[in-house]
Protein backbone atom coordinates (compact mmCIF):
# COMPACT_ATOMS: atom_id res chain seq x y z
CA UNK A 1 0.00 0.00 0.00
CA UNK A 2 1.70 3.17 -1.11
CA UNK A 3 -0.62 6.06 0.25
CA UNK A 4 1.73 8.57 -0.12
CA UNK A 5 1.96 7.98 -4.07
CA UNK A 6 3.56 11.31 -6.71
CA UNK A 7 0.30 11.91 -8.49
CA UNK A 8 -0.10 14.81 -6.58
CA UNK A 9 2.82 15.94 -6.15
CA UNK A 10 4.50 18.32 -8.77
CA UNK A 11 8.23 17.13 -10.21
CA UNK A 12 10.36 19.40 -8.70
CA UNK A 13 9.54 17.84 -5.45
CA UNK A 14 9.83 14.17 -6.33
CA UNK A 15 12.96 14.14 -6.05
CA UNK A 16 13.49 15.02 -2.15
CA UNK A 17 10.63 13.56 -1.48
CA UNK A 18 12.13 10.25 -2.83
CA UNK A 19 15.16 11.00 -0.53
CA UNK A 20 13.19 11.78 2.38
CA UNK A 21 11.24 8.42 1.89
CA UNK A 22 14.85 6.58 1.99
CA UNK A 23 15.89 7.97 4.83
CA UNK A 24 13.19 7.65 6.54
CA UNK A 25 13.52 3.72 6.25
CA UNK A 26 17.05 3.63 6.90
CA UNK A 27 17.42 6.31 9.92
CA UNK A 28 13.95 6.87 11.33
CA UNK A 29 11.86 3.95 11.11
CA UNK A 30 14.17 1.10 13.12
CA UNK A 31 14.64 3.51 16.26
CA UNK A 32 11.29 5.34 16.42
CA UNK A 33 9.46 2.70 18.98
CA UNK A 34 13.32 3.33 21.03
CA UNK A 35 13.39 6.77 21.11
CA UNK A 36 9.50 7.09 21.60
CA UNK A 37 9.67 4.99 24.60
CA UNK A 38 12.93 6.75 26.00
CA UNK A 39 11.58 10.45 25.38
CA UNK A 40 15.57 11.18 24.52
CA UNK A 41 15.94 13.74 22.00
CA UNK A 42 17.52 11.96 18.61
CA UNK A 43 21.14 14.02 18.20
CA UNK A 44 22.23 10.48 15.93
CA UNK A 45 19.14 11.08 13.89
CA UNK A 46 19.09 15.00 13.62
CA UNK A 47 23.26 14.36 12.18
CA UNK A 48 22.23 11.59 9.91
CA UNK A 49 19.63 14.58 8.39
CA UNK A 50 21.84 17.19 8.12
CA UNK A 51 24.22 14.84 6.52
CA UNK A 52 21.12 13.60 4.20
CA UNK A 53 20.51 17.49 3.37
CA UNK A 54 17.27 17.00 5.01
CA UNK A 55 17.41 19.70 7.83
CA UNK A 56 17.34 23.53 7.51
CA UNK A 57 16.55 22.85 4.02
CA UNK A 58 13.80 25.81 3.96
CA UNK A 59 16.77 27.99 4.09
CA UNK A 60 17.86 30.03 1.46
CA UNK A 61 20.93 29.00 -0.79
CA UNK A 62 22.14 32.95 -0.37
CA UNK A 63 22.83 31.20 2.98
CA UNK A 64 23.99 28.36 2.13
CA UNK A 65 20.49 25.95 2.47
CA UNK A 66 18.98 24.24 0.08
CA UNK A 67 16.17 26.96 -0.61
CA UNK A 68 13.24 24.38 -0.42
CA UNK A 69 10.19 25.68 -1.50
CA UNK A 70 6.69 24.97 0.21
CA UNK A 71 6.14 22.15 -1.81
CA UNK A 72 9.12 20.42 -1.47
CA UNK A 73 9.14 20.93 2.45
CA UNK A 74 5.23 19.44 2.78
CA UNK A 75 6.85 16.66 0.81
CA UNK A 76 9.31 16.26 2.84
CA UNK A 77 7.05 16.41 5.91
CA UNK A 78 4.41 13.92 5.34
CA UNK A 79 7.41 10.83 4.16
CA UNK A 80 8.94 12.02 7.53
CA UNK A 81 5.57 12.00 9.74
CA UNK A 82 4.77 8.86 8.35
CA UNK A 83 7.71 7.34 9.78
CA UNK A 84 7.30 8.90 13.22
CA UNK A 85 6.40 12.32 14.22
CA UNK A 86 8.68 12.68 17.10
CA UNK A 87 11.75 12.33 15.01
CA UNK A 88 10.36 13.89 12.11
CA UNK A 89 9.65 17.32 14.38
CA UNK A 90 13.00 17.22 15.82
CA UNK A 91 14.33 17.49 12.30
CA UNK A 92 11.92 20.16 11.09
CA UNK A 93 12.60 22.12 14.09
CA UNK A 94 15.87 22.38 13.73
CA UNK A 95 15.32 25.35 11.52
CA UNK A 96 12.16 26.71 13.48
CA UNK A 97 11.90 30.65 12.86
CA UNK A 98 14.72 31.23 10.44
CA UNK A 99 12.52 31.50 7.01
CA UNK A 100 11.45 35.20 9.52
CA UNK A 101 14.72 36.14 10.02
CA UNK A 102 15.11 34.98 6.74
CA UNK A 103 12.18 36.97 4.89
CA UNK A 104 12.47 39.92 7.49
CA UNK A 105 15.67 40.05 8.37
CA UNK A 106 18.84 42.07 8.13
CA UNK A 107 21.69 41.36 5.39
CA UNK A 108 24.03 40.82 9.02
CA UNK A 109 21.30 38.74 10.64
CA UNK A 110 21.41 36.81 7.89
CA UNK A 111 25.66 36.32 7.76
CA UNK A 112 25.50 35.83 11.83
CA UNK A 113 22.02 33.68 12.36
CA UNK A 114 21.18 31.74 9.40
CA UNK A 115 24.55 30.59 7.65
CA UNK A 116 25.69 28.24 11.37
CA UNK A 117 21.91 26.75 10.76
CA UNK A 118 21.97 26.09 7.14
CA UNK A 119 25.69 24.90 7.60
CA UNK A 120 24.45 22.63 10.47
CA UNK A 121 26.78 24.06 12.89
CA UNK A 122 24.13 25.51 15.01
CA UNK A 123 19.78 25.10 15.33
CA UNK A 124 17.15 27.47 16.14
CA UNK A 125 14.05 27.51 17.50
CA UNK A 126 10.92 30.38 17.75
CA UNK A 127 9.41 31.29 20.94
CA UNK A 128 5.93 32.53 20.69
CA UNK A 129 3.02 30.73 23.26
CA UNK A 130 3.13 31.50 27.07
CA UNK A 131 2.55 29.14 29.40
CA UNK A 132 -1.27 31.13 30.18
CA UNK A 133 -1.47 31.77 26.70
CA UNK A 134 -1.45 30.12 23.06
CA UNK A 135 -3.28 30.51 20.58
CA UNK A 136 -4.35 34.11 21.11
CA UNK A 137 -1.12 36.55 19.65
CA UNK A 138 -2.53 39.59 20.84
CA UNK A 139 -3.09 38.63 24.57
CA UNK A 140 0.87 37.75 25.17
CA UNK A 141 2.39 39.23 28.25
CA UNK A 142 6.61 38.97 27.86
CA UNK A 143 8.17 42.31 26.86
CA UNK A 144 10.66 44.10 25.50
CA UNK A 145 11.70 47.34 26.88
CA UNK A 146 14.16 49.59 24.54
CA UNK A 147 17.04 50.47 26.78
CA UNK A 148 20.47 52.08 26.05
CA UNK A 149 21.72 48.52 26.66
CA UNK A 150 19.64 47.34 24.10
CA UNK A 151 15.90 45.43 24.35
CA UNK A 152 15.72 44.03 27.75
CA UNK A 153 13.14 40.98 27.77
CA UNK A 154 11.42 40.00 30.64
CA UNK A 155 8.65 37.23 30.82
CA UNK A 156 8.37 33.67 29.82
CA UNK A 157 7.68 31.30 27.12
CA UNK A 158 6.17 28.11 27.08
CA UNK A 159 6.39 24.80 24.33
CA UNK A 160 9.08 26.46 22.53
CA UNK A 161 11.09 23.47 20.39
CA UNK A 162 14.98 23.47 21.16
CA UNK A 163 14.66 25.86 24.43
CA UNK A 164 17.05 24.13 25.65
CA UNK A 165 18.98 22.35 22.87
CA UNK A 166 18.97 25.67 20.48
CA UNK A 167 21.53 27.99 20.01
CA UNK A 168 19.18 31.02 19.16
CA UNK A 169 15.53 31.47 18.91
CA UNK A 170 13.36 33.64 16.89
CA UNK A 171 11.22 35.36 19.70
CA UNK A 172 7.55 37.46 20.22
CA UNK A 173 7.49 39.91 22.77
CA UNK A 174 5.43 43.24 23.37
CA UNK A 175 7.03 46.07 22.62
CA UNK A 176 4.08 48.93 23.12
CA UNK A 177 1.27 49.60 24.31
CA UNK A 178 -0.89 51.02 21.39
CA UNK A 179 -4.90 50.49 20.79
CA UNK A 180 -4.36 48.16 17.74
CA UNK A 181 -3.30 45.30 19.68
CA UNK A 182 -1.63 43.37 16.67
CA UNK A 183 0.33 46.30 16.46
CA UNK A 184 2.42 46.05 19.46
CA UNK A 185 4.59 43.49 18.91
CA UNK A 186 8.05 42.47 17.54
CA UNK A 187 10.37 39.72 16.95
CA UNK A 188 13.69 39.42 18.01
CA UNK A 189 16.68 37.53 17.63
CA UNK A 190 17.94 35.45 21.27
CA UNK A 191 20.98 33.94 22.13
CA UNK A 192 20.35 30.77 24.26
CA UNK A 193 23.16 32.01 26.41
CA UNK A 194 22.64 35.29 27.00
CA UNK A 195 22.40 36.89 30.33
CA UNK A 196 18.83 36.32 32.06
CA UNK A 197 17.52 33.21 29.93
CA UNK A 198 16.85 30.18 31.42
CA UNK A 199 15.21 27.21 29.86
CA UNK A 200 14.48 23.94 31.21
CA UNK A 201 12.17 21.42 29.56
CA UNK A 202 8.47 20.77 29.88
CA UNK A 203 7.45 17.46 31.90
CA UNK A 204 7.31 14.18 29.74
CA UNK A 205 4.65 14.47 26.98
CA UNK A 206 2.13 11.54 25.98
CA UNK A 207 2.81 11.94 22.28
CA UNK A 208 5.98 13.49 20.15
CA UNK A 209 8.22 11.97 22.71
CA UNK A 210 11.87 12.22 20.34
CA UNK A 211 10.90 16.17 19.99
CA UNK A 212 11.82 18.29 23.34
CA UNK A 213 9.66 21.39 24.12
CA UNK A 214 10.67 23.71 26.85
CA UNK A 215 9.92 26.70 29.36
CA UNK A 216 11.85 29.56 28.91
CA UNK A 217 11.94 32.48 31.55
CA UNK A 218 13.35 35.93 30.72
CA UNK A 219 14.68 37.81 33.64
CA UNK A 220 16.36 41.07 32.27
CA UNK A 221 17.86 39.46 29.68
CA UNK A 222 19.08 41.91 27.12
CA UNK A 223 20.00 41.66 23.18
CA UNK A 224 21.28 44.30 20.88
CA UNK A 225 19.28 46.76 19.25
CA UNK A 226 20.54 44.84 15.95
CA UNK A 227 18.60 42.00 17.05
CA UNK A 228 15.33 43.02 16.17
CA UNK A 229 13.64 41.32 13.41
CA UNK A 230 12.19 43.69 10.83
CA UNK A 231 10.25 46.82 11.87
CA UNK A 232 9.18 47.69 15.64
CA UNK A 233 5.85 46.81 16.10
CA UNK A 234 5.40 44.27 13.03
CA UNK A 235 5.76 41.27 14.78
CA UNK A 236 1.73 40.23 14.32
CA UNK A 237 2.00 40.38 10.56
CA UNK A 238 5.45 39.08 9.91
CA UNK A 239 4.22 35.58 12.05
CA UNK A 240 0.76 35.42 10.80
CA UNK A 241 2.78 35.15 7.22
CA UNK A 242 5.17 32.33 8.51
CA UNK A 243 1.75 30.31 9.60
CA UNK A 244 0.22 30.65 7.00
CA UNK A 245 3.10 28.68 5.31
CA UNK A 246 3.44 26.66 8.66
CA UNK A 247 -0.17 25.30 8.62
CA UNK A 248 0.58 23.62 5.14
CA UNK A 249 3.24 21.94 6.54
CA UNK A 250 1.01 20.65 9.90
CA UNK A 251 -1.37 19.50 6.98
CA UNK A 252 1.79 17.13 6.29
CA UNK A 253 2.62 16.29 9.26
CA UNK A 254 -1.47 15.06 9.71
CA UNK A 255 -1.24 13.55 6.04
CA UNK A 256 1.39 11.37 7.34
CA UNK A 257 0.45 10.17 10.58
CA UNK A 258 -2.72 9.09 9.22
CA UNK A 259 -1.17 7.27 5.75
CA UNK A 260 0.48 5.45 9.43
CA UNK A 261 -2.57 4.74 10.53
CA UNK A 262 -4.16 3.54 7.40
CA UNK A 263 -1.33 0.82 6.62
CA UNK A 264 -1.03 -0.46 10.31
CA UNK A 265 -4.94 -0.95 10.20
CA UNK A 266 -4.94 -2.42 7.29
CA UNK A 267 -1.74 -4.81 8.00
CA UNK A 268 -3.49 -6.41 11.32
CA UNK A 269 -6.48 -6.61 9.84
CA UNK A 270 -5.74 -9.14 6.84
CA UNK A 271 -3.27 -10.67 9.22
CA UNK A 272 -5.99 -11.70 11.94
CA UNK A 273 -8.54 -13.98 11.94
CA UNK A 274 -11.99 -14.35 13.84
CA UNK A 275 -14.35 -16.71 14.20
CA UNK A 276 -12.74 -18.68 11.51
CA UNK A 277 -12.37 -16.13 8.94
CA UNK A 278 -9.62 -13.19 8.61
CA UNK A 279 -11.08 -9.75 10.00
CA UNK A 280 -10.23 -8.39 6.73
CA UNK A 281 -13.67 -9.91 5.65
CA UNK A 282 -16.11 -8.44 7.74
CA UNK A 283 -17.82 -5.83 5.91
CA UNK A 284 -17.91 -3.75 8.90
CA UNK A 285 -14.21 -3.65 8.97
CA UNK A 286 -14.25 -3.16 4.61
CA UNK A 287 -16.23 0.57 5.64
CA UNK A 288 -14.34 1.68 8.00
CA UNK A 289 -11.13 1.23 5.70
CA UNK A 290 -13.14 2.37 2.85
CA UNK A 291 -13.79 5.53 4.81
CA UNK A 292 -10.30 6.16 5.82
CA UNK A 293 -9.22 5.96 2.98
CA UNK A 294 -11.60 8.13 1.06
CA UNK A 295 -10.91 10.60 4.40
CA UNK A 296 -7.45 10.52 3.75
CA UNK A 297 -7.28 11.11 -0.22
CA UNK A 298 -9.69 14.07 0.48
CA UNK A 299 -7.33 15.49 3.17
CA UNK A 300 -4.08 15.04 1.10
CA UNK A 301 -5.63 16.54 -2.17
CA UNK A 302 -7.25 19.55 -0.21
CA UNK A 303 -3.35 20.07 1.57
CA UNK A 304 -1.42 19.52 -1.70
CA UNK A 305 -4.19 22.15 -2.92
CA UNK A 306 -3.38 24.80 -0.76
CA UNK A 307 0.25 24.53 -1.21
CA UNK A 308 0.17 25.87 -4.42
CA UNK A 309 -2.70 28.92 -2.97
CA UNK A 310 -0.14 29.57 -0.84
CA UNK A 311 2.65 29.57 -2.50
CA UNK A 312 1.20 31.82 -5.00
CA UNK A 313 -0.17 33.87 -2.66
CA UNK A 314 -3.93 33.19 -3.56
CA UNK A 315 -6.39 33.65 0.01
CA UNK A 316 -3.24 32.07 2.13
CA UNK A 317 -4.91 32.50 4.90
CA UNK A 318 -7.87 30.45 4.32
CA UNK A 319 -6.10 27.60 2.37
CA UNK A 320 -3.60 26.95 5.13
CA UNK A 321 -6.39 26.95 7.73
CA UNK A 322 -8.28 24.48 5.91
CA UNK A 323 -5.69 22.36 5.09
CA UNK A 324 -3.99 22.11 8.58
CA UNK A 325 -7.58 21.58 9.83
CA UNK A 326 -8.92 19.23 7.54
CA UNK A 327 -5.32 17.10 7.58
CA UNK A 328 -4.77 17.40 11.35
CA UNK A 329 -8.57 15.70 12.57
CA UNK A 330 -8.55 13.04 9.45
CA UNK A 331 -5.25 11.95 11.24
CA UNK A 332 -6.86 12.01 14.53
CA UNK A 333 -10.04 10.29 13.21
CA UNK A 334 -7.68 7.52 11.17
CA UNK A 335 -5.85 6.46 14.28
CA UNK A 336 -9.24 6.16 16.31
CA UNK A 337 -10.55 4.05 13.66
CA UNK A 338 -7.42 1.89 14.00
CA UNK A 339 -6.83 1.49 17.46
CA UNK A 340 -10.58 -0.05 17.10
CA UNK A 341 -9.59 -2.36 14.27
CA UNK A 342 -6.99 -3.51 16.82
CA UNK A 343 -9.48 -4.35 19.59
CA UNK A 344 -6.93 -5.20 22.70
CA UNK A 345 -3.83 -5.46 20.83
CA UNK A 346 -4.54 -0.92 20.38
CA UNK A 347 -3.54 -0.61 24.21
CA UNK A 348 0.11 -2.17 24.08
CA UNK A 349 2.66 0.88 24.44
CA UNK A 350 4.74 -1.81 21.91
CA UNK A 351 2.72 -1.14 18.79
CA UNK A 352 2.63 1.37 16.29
CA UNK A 353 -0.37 2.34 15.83
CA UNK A 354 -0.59 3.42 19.61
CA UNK A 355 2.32 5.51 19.06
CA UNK A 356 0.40 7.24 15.95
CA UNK A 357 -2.73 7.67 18.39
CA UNK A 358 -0.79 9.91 21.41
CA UNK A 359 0.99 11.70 18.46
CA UNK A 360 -2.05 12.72 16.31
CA UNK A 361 -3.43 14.43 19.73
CA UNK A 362 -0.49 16.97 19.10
CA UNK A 363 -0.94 18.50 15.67
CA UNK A 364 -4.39 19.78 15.84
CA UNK A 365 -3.09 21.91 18.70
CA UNK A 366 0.34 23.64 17.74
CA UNK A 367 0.41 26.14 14.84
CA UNK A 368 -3.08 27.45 16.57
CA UNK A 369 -5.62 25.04 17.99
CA UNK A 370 -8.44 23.90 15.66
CA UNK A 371 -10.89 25.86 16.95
CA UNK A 372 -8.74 28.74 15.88
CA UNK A 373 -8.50 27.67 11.98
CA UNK A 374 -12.02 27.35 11.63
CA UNK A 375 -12.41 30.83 12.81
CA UNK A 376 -10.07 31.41 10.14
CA UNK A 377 -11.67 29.70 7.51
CA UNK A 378 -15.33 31.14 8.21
CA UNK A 379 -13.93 34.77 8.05
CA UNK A 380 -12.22 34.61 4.80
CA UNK A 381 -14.76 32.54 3.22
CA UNK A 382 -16.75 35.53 2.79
């Protein structure tokens, strides 16, 4: 069963997506139940990418990446998720917030940030939720104060990828206090060892467990003037751009946790038998991998759909919110179905597809909770 076929995929990004498949076999696939079970964060893995020119790829060749467009990075994405999502986030994260710096970015942020990430000698990381506060990026609290010293920072951050493993992080802060809320912030640029950041990582997670989130405080930590990101004050609109490209992405990360879910179904099912017949030939069991899979082809057409809207620019808002949303719950809904198919066998910790069932609870959270996109998608439907 190949779910994750090329028909809809356009050429230029067969060919890493053939490469991504590969390594995926080789480097993720034999250590994801390990690493899943240990919650250690895959360094061996994360090398064998960078190595495999499959990290910090959405960088820029200026820079020294590979300059992956969107298409070739959601290609990218759903071989990886499909193999495990832990692994597969470590590896995207790796290069977390640098397309902003990137896009918005000095010529010297540029030399000093993004050529160590795209030449694998450092990662990065962005730092935008709080640990009261997700979803909503006009209610965040931390600050940045304008000093002679620089921008002093003060609050906290909470499931920020590579807190602690990063070497700098793209982060949101409020920098006024005007009456268009979306107007007050900025990003900056943070050194993981600066003065006044601390980081230590979240407790153990149920799903995701090879990718390490952590809780940053800021307590009068200052950066350079040079480290802001862009122009004071356009912080709102310079992120709401990078998620609009993120949310495709999510949509492949949900595309390939469920194409897991699909073939792990599928495999126990014609390799069980019940009262004296395989389980395979209940009809019962034929629907609900009939509807699946007819969930799972409309998901991955709709996400490979808004790829190129985005990409091009065309309502980006609403196409990423309706991918990541549409992606993100078939996921959830295929590894429901499939735990079911499984009957007892669903609850052993051992087998895959209870590993895809704690790690689909994860994506229709991050990049703004679901509730979020479809307040997206009924706005700019209009």
């Amino acid at each position: 069963m190949n779910l994750l076929d090329d028909s809809v995929v356009p050429e230029r990004a067969r060919s890493v997506k053939e490469r991504a498949r590969a390594f995926a076999a080789d480097h993720i696939e034999p250590v994801a139940a390990e690493y899943h079970a240990s919650g250690e964060y895959p360094w061996e893995v994360l090398e064998a990418g960078m190595d495999a020119g499959l990290v910090a790829g959405d960088i820029g060749e200026q820079w020294g990446g590979s300059g992956y467009d969107l298409l070739e990075q959601l290609a990218v994405a759903e071989e990886l998720y499909r193999a495990d999502a832990g692994i597969a986030l470590t590896l995207q994260l790796a290069s977390f917030g640098c397309d902003i710096v990137e896009r918005y970015g000095s010529e010297s942020q540029g030399e000093t940030w993004l050529e160590p990430v795209a030449a694998h000698d450092q990662i990065s990381g962005l730092a935008v939720s709080e640990p009261d506060t997700g979803s909503d990026m006009a209610g965040m609290t931390t600050s940045a104060e304008e000093t002679d010293e620089g921008w002093v920072l003060n609050g906290e951050k909470y499931w920020v990828g590579n807190a602690v493993e990063a070497d700098w992080l793209t982060l949101y802060a409020k920098t006024d206090d005007g009456e268009k809320a979306h107007g007050n912030y900025s990003l900056f640029v943070v050194p993981t060892d600066a003065e006044g950041y601390h980081a230590e990582h979240i407790p153990e997670k149920i799903g995701m467990r090879a990718s390490k989130q952590g809780h940053i405080v800021l307590d009068d930590c200052v950066v350079p003037e040079s480290n802001l990101v862009g122009e004071r004050g356009a912080g709102f609109r310079m992120l709401a751009d990078f998620f609009n490209k993120g949310r495709v992405i999510v949509g492949g990360h949900g595309i390939g946790l469920a194409a897991a879910a699909i073939e792990e179904a599928w495999s126990f099912v014609h390799d069980r038998e019940a009262f004296d017949r395989s389980i395979a030939e209940f009809q019962a069991v034929q629907h609900t991998l009939a509807d699946m899979r007819t969930e799972f082809e409309a998901a991955r057409a709709l996400t490979w759909r808004a790829a190129e809207k985005v990409s091009h620019g065309e309502e980006p808002g609403l196409w990423a919110a309706m991918a990541k949303l549409k992606a993100t719950e078939v996921a959830t809904d295929c590894a429901e179905r499939g735990m079911q198919l499984h009957g007892g066998r669903s609850i052993l910790a051992e087998n895959r597809i209870s590993r895809v069932y704690r790690d689909v609870r994860i994506p229709v959270i991050y990049e703004g909770a679901n509730e979020i996109q479809r307040d997206l998608v009924y706005r700019q439907s209009g």
